[in-house]
C-alpha atoms as a PDB file:
ATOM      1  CA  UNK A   1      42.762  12.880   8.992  1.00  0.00           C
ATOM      2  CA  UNK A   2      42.390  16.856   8.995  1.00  0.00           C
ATOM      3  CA  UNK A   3      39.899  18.393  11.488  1.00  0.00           C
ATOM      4  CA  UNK A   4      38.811  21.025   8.638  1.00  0.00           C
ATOM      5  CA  UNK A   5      36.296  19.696   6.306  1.00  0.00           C
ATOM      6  CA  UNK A   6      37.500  20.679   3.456  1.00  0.00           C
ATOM      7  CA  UNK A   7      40.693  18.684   3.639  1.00  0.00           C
ATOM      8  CA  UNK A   8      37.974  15.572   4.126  1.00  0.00           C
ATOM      9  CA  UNK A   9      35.908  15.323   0.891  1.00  0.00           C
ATOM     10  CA  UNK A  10      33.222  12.773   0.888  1.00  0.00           C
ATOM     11  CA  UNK A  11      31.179  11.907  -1.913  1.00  0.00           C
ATOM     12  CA  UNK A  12      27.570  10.505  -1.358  1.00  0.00           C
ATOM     13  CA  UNK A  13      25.541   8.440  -3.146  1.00  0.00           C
ATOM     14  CA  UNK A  14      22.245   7.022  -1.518  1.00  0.00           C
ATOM     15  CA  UNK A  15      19.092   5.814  -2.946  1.00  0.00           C
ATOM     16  CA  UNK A  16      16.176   2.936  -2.110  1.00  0.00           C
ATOM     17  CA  UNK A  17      16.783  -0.539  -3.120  1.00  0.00           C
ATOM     18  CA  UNK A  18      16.738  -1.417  -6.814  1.00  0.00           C
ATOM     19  CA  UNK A  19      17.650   2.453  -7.583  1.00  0.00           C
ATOM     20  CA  UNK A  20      21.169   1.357  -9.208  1.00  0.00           C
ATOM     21  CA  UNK A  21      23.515   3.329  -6.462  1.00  0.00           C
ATOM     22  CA  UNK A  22      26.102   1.147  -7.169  1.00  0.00           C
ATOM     23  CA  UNK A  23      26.309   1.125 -11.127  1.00  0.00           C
ATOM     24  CA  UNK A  24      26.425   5.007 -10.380  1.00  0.00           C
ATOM     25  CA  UNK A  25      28.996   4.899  -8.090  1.00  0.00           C
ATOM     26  CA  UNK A  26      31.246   3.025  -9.972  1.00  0.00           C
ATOM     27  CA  UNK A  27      30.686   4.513 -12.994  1.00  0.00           C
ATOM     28  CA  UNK A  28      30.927   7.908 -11.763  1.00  0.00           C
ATOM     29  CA  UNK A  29      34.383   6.610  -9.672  1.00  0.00           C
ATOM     30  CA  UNK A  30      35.333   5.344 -13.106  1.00  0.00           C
ATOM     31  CA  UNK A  31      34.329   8.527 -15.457  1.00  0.00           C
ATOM     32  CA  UNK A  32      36.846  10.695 -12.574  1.00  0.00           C
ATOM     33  CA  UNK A  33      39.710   8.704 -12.805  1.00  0.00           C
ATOM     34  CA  UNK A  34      39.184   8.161 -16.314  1.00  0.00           C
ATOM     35  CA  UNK A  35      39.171  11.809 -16.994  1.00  0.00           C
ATOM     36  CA  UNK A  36      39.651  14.258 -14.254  1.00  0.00           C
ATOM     37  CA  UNK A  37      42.381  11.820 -13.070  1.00  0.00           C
ATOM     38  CA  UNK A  38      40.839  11.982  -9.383  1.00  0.00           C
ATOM     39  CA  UNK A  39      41.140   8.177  -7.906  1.00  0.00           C
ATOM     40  CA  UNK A  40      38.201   6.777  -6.545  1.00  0.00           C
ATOM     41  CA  UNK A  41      37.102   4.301  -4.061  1.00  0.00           C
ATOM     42  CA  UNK A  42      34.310   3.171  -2.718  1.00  0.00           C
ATOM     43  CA  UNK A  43      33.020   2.785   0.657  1.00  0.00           C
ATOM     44  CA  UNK A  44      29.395   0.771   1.025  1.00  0.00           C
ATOM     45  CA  UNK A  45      26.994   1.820   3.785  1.00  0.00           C
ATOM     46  CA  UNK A  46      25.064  -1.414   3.876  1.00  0.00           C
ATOM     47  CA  UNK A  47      23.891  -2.949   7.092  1.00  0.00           C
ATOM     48  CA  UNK A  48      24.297  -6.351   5.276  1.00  0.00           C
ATOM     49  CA  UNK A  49      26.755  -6.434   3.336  1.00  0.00           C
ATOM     50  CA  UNK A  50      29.363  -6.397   5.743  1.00  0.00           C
ATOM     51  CA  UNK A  51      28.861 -10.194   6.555  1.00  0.00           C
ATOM     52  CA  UNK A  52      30.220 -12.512   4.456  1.00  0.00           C
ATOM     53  CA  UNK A  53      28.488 -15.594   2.575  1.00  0.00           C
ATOM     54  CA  UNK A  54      25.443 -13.662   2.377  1.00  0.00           C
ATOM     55  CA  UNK A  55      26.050 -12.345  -1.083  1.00  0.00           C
ATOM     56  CA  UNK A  56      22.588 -12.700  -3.117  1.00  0.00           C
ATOM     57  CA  UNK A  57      20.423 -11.876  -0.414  1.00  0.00           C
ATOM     58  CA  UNK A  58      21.887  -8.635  -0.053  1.00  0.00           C
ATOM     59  CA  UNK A  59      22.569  -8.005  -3.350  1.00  0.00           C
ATOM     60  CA  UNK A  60      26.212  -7.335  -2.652  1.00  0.00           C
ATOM     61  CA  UNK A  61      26.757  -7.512  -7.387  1.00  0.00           C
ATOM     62  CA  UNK A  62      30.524  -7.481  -6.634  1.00  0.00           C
ATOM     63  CA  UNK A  63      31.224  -7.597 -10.453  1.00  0.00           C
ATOM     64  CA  UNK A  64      30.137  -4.452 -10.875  1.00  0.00           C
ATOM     65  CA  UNK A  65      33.073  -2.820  -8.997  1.00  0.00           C
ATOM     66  CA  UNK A  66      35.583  -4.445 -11.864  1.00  0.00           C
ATOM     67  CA  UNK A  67      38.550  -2.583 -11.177  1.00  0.00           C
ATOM     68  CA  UNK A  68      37.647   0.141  -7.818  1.00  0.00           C
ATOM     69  CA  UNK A  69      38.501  -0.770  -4.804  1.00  0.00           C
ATOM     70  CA  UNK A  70      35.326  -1.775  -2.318  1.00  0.00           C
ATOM     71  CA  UNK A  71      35.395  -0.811   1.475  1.00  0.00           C
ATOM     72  CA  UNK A  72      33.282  -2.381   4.408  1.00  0.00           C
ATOM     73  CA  UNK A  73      32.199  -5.380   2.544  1.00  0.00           C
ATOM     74  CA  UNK A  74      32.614  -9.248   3.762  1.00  0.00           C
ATOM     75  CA  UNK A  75      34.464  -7.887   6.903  1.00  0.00           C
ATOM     76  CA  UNK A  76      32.243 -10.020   9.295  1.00  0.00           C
ATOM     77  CA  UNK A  77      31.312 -13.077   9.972  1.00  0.00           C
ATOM     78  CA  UNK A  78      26.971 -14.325   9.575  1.00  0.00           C
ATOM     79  CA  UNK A  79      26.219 -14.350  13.606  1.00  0.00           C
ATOM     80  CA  UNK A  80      28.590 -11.710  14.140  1.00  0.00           C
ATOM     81  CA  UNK A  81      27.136  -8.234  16.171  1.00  0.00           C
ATOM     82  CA  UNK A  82      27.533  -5.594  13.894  1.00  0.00           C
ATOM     83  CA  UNK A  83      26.051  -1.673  14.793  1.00  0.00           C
ATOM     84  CA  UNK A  84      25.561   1.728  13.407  1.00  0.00           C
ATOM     85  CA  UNK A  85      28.776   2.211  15.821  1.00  0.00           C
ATOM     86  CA  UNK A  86      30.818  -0.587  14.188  1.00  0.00           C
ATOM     87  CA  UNK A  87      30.275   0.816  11.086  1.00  0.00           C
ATOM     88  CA  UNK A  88      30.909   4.094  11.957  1.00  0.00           C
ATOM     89  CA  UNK A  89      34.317   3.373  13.166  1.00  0.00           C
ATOM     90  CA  UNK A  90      34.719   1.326  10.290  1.00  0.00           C
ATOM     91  CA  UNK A  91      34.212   3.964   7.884  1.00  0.00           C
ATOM     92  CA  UNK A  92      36.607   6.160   9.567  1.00  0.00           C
ATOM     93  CA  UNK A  93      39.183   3.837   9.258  1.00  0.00           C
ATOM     94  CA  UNK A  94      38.260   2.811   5.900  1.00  0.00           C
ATOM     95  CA  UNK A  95      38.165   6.867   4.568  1.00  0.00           C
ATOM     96  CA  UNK A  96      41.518   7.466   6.741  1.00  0.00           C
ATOM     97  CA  UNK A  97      43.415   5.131   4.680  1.00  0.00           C
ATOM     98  CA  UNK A  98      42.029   6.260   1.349  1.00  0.00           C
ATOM     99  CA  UNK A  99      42.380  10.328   2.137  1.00  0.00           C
ATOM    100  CA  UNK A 100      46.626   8.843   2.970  1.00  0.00           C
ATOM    101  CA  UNK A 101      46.439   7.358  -0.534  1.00  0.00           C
ATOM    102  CA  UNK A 102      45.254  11.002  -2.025  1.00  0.00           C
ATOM    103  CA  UNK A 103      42.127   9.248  -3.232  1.00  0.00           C
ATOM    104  CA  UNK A 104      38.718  10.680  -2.954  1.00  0.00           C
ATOM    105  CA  UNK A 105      36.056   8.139  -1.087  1.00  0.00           C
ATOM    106  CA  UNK A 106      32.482   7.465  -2.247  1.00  0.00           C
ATOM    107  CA  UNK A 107      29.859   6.497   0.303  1.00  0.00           C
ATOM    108  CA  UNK A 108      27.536   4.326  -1.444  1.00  0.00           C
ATOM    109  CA  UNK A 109      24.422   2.659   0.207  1.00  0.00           C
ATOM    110  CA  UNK A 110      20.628   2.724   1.322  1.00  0.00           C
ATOM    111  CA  UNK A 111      21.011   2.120   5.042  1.00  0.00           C
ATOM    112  CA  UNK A 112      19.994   5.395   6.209  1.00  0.00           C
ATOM    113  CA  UNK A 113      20.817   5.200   9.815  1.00  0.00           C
ATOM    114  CA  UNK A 114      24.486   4.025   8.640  1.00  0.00           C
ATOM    115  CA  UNK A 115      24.444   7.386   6.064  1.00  0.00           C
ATOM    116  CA  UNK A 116      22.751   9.777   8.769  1.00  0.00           C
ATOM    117  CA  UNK A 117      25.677   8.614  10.898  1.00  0.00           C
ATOM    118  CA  UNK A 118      28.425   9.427   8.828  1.00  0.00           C
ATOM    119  CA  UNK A 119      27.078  12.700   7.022  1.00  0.00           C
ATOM    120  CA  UNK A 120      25.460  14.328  10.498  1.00  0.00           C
ATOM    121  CA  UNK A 121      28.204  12.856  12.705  1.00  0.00           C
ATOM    122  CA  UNK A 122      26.714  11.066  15.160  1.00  0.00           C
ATOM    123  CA  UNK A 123      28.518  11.025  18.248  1.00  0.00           C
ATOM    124  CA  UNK A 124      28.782   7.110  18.906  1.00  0.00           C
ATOM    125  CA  UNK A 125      29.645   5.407  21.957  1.00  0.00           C
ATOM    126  CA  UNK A 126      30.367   1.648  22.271  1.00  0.00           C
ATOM    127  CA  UNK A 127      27.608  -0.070  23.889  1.00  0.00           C
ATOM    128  CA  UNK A 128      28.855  -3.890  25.484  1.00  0.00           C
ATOM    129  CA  UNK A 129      26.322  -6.126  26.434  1.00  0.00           C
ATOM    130  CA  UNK A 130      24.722  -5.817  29.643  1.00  0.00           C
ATOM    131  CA  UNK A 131      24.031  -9.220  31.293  1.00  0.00           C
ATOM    132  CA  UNK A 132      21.706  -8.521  34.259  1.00  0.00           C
ATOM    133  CA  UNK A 133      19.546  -6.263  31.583  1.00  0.00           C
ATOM    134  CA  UNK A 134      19.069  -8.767  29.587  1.00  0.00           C
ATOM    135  CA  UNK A 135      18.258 -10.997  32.155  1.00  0.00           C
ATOM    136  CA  UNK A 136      16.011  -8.772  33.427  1.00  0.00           C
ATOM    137  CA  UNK A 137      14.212  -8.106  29.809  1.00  0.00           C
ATOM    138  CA  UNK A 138      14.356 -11.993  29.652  1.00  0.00           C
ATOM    139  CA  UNK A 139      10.372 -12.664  30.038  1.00  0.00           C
ATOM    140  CA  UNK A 140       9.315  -9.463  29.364  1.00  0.00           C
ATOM    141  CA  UNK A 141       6.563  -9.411  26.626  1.00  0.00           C
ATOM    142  CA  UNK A 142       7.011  -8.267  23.264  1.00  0.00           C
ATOM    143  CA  UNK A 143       4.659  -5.549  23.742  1.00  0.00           C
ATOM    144  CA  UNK A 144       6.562  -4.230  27.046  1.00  0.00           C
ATOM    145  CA  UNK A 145       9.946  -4.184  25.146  1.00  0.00           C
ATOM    146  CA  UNK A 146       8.599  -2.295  22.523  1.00  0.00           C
ATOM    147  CA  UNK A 147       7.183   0.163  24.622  1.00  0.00           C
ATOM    148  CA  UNK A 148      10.399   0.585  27.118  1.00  0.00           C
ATOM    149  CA  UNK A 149      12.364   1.295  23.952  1.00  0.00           C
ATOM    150  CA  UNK A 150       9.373   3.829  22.264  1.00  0.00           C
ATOM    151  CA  UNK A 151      10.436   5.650  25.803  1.00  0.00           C
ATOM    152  CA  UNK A 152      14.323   6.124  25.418  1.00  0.00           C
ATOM    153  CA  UNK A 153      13.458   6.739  21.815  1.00  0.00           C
ATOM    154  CA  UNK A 154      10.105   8.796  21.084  1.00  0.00           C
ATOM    155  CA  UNK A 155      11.315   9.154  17.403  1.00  0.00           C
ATOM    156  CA  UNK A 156      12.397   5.886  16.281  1.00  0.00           C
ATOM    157  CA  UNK A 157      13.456   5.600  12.972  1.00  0.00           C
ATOM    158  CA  UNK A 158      15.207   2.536  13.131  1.00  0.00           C
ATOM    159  CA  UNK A 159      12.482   0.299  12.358  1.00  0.00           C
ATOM    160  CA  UNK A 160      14.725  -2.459  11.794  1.00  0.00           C
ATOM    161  CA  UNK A 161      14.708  -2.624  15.840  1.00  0.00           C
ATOM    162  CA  UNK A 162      11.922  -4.384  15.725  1.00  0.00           C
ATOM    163  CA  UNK A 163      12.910  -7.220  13.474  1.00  0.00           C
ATOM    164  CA  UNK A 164      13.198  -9.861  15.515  1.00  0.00           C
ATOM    165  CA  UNK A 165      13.477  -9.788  19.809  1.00  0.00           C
ATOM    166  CA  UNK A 166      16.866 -10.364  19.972  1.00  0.00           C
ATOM    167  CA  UNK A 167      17.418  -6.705  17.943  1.00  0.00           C
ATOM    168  CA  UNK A 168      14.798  -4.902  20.255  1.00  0.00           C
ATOM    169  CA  UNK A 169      16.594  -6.434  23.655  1.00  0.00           C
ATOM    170  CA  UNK A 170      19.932  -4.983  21.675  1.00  0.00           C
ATOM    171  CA  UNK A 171      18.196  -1.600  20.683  1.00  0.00           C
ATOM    172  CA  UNK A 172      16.948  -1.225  24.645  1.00  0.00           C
ATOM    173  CA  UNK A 173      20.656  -1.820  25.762  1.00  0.00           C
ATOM    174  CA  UNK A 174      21.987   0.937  23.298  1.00  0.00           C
ATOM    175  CA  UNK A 175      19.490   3.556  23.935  1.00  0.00           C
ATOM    176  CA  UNK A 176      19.736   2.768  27.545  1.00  0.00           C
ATOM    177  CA  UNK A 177      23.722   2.804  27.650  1.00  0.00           C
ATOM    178  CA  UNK A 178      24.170   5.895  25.281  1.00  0.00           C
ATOM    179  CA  UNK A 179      21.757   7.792  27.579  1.00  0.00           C
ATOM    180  CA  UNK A 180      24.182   6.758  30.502  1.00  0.00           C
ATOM    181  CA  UNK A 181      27.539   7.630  28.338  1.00  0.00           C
ATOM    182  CA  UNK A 182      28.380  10.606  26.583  1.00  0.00           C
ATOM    183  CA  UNK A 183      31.969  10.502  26.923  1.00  0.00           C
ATOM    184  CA  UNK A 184      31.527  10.234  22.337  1.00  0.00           C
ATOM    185  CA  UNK A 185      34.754  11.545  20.542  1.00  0.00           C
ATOM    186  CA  UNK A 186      33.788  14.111  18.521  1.00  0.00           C
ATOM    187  CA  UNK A 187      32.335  13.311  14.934  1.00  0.00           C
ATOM    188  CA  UNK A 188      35.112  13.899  11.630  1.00  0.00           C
ATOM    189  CA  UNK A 189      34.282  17.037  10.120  1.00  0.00           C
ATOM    190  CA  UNK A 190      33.189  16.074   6.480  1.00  0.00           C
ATOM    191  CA  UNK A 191      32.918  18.506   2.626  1.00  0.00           C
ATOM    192  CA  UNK A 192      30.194  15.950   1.635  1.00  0.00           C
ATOM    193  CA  UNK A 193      28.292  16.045  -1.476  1.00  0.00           C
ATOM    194  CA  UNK A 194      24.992  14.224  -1.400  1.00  0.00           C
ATOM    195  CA  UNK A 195      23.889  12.464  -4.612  1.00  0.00           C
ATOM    196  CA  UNK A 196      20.464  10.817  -3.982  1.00  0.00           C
ATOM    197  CA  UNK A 197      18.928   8.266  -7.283  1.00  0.00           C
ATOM    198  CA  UNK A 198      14.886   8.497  -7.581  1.00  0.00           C
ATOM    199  CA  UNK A 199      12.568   7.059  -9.733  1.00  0.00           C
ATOM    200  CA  UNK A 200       9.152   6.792 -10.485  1.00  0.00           C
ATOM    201  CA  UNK A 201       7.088   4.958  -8.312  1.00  0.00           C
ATOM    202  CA  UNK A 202       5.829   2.667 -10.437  1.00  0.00           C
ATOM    203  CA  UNK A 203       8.724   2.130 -12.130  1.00  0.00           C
ATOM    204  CA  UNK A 204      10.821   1.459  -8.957  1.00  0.00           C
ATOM    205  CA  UNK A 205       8.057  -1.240  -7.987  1.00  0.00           C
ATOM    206  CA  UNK A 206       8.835  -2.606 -11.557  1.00  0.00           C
ATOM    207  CA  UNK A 207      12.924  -2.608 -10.573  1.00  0.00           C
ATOM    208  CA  UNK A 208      12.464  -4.742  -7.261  1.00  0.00           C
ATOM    209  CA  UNK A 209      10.122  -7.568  -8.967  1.00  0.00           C
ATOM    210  CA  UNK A 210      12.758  -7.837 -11.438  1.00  0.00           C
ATOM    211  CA  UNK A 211      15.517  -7.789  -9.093  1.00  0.00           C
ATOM    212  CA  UNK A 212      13.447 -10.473  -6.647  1.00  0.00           C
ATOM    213  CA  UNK A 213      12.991 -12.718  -9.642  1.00  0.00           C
ATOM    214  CA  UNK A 214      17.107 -12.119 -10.489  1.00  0.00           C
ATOM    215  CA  UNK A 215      17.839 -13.126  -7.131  1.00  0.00           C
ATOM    216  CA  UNK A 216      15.935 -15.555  -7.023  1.00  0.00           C
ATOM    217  CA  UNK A 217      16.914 -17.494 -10.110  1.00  0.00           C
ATOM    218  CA  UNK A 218      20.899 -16.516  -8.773  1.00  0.00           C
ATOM    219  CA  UNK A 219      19.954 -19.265  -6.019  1.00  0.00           C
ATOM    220  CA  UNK A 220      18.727 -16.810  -3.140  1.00  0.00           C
ATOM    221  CA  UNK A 221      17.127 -20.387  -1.829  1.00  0.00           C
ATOM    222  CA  UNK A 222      20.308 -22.418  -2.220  1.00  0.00           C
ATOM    223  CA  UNK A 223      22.130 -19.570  -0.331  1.00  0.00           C
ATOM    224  CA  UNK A 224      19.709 -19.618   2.969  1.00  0.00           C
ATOM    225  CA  UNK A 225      20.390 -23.311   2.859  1.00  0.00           C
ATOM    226  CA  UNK A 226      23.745 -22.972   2.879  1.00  0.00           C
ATOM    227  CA  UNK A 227      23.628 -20.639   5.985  1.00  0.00           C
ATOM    228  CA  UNK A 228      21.651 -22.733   7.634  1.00  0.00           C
ATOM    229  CA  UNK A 229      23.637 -25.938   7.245  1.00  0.00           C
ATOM    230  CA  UNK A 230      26.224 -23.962   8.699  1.00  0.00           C
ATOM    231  CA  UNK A 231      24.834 -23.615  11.494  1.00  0.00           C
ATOM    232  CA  UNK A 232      23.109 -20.342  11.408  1.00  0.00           C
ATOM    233  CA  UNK A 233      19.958 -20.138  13.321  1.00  0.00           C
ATOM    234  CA  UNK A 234      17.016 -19.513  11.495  1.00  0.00           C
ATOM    235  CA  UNK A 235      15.381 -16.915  14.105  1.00  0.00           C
ATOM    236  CA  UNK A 236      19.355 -15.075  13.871  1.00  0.00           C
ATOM    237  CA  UNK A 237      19.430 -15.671   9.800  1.00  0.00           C
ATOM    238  CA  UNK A 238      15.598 -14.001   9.620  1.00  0.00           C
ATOM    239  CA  UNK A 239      16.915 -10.814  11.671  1.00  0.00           C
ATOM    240  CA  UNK A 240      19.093 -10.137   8.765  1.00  0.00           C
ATOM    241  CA  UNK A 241      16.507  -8.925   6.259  1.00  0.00           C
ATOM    242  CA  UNK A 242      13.478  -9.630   4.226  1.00  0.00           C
ATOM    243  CA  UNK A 243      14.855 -11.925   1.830  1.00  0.00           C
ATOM    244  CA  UNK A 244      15.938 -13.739   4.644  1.00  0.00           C
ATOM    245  CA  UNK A 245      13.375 -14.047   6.715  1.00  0.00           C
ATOM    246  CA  UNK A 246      10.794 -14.693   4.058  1.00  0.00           C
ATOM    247  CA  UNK A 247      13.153 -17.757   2.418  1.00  0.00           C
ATOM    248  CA  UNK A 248      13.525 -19.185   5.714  1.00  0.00           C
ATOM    249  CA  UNK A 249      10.089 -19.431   6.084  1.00  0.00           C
ATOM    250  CA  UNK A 250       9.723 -20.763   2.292  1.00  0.00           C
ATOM    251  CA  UNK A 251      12.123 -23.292   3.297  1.00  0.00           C
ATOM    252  CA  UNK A 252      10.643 -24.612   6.484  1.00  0.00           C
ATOM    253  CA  UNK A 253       7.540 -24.814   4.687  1.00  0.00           C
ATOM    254  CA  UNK A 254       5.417 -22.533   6.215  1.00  0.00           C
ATOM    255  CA  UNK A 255       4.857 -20.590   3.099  1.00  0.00           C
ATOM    256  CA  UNK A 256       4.039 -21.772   0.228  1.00  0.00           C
ATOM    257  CA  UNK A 257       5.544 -20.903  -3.515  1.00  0.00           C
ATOM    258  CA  UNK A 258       3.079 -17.612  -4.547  1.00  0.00           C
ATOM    259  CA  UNK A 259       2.280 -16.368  -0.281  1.00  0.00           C
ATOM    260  CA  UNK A 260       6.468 -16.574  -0.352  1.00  0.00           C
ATOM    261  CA  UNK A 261       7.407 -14.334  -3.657  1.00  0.00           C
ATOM    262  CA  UNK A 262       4.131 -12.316  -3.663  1.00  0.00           C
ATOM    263  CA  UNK A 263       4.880 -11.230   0.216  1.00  0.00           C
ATOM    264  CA  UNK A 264       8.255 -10.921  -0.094  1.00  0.00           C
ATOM    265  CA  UNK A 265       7.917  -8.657  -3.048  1.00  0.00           C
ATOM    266  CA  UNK A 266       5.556  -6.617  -1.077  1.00  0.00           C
ATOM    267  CA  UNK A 267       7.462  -6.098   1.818  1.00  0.00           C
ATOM    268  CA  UNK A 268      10.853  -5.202  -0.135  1.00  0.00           C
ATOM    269  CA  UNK A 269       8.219  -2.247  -1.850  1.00  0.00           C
ATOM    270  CA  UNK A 270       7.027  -1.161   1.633  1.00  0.00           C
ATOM    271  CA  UNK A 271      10.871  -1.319   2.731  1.00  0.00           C
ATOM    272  CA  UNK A 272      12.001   1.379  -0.169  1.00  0.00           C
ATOM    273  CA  UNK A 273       9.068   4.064   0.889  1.00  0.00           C
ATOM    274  CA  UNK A 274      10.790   3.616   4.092  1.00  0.00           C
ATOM    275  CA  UNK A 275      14.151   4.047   2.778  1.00  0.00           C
ATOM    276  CA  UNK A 276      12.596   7.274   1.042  1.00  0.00           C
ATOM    277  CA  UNK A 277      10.922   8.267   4.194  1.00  0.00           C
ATOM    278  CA  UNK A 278      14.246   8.274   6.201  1.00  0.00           C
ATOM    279  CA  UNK A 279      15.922  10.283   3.471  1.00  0.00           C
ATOM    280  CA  UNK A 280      13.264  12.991   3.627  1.00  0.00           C
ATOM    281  CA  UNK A 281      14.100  12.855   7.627  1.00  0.00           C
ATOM    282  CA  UNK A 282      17.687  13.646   6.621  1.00  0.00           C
ATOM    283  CA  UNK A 283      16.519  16.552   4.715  1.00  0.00           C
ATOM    284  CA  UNK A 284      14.380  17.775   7.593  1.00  0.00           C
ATOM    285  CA  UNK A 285      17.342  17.896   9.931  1.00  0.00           C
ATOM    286  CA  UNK A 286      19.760  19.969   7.130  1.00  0.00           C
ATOM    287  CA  UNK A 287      20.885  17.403   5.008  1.00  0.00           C
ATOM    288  CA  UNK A 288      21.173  18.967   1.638  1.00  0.00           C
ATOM    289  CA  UNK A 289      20.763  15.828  -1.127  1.00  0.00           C
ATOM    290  CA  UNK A 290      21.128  16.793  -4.855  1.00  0.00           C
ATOM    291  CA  UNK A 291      18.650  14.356  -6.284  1.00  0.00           C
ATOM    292  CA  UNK A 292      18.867  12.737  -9.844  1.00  0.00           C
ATOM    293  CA  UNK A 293      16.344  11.062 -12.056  1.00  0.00           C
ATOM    294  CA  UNK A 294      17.377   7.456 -12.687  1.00  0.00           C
ATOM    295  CA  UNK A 295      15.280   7.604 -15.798  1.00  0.00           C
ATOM    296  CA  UNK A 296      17.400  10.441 -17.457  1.00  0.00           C
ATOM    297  CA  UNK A 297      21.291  10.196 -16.988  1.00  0.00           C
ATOM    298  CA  UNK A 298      22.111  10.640 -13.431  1.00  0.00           C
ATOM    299  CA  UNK A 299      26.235  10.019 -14.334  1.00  0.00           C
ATOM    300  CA  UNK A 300      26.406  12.856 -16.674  1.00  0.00           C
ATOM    301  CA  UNK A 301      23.874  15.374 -14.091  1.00  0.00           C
ATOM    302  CA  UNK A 302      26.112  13.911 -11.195  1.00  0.00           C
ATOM    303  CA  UNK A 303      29.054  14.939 -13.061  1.00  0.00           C
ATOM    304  CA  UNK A 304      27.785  18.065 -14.257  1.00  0.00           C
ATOM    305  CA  UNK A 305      27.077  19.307 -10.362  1.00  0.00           C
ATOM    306  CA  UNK A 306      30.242  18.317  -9.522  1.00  0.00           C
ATOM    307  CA  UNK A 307      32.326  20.762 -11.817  1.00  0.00           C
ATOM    308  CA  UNK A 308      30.616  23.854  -9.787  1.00  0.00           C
ATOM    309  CA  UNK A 309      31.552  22.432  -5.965  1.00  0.00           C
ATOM    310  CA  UNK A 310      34.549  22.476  -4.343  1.00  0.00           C
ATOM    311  CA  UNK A 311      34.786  18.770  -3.364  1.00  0.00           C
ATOM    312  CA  UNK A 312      37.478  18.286  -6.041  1.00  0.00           C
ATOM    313  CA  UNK A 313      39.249  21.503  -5.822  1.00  0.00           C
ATOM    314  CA  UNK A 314      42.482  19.399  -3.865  1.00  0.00           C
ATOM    315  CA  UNK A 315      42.672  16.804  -6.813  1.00  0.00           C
ATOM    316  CA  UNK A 316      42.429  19.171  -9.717  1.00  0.00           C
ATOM    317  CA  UNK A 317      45.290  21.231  -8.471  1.00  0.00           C
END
């Protein structure tokens, strides 16, 4: 890889849940090979998706990719760590190898600490586990956690952290290790382009009930089962997301039909205005995102923008 950015073109395409990123980016990886004859492939920045087996609860749709190649998906295994700094290093292998091929990458996802990594260049140190903290946080209350981590991280973003205790006792040894680390290569200079997909609220709201109800009829239920015969925990399965958490609890019975698909549905709403809300945090901090109505036809706008930017000046030589 090149240390000047424009010799590194990335192209970005982020959006909440249910927003149709990945239709777009495949179709719009398909429309410029098609007919700019710039080869595309596609990169997903999804904290999920990256663990294999777990295919309908994190909507992973891998028949929508048909014929473009797919990056950083099913490259763990359930149970496995997996961090902002795993993927980062991930994705610079992943966009190494498709820069050799002459191909231009396409950073699709919602995971907007994974995104704010690559596109403001975090600089990422490896964190290993730290058995006497973790003894030491052993019988600490939830409450106490919470609060030690609020310290090494006033603004926390990550709200994920506090999923489940076993995240927060792993956030705690990050923050705390980082702060004692900053030996961090320096971040690959990127010529991004920043495609974000918005819709109406309402609308939106109307895309995740269908989506929940898509899933769900898929076999979201027989798929937790599965994980869970395999010997999954159900407190490590939960960590993993909404759909998770709330279908384990379906499934052990402490929810019943209606508190299960009416919460869930909730919560996955709440979880896009917090997808939005760390999007608008990227713009804060310089992040310039060229958003496009999903209502109108975000391909041919996407497309449109792209023929006055530079990003594909080295492929249309």
């Amino acid at each position: 890889m090149n240390d000047s950015p424009v010799n590194n073109p990335l192209l970005v395409i982020l959006g909440p849940t249910a927003s149709g990123k990945t239709r777009l980016g495949v179709a719009l990886a398909q429309r410029l090979a098609m007919q700019r004859g710039v080869p595309c492939e596609i990169i997903s920045a999804d904290s999920r998706q990256v663990f294999r087996g777990m295919d309908i609860g994190t909507g992973k749709d891998l028949g929508e990719y048909g014929t473009v190649p797919c990056h950083l998906v099913d490259i763990c295994d359930p149970g496995d760590e997996f961090s902002v700094y795993a993927f980062q290093h991930h994705f610079y292998a992943a966009f190494s190898g498709i820069r050799d091929r002459g191909h231009l990458p396409i950073l699709v996802g919602g995971s907007g600490l994974y995104l704010d990594a690559i596109v403001r260049g975090y600089a990422l140190t490896p964190v290993p586990e730290d058995p006497i903290l973790r003894q030491t946080l052993s019988n600490w209350t939830w409450a106490d956690l919470e609060a030690r981590l609020r310290r090494l991280r006033p603004h926390l973003h990550n709200h994920t952290d506090l999923d489940s205790r076993e995240r927060l006792v792993r956030a705690i040894e990050i923050a705390e290790g980082a702060a004692t680390n900053r030996s961090a290569p320096p971040p690959l200079p990127l010529h991004s382009t920043i495609f974000g997909l918005r819709w109406e609220r309402s609308v939106l709201r109307q895309r995740i009930t269908v989506r929940l109800e898509e899933r769900l009829a898929a076999g979201l239920l027989a798929e937790v089962e599965r994980l869970l015969a395999g010997g999954l925990a159900p407190e490590r399965l939960a960590a993993y997301g909404l759909e998770y958490r709330f279908a384990c609890q379906y499934i052990r019975g402490e929810l019943a039909w209606d508190p299960f698909f009416q919460g869930l549905n909730r919560a996955i709403h709440q979880f896009a205005k917090r997808q939005e809300t760390w999007f608008r945090h990227m713009e804060r901090h310089g992040v310039v995102i060229h958003w496009l109505e999903g209502a109108a036809n975000p391909l041919e706008e996407a497309e449109h923008h792209l023929q006055h930017t530079g990003l594909l000046d080295g492929f249309m030589a």
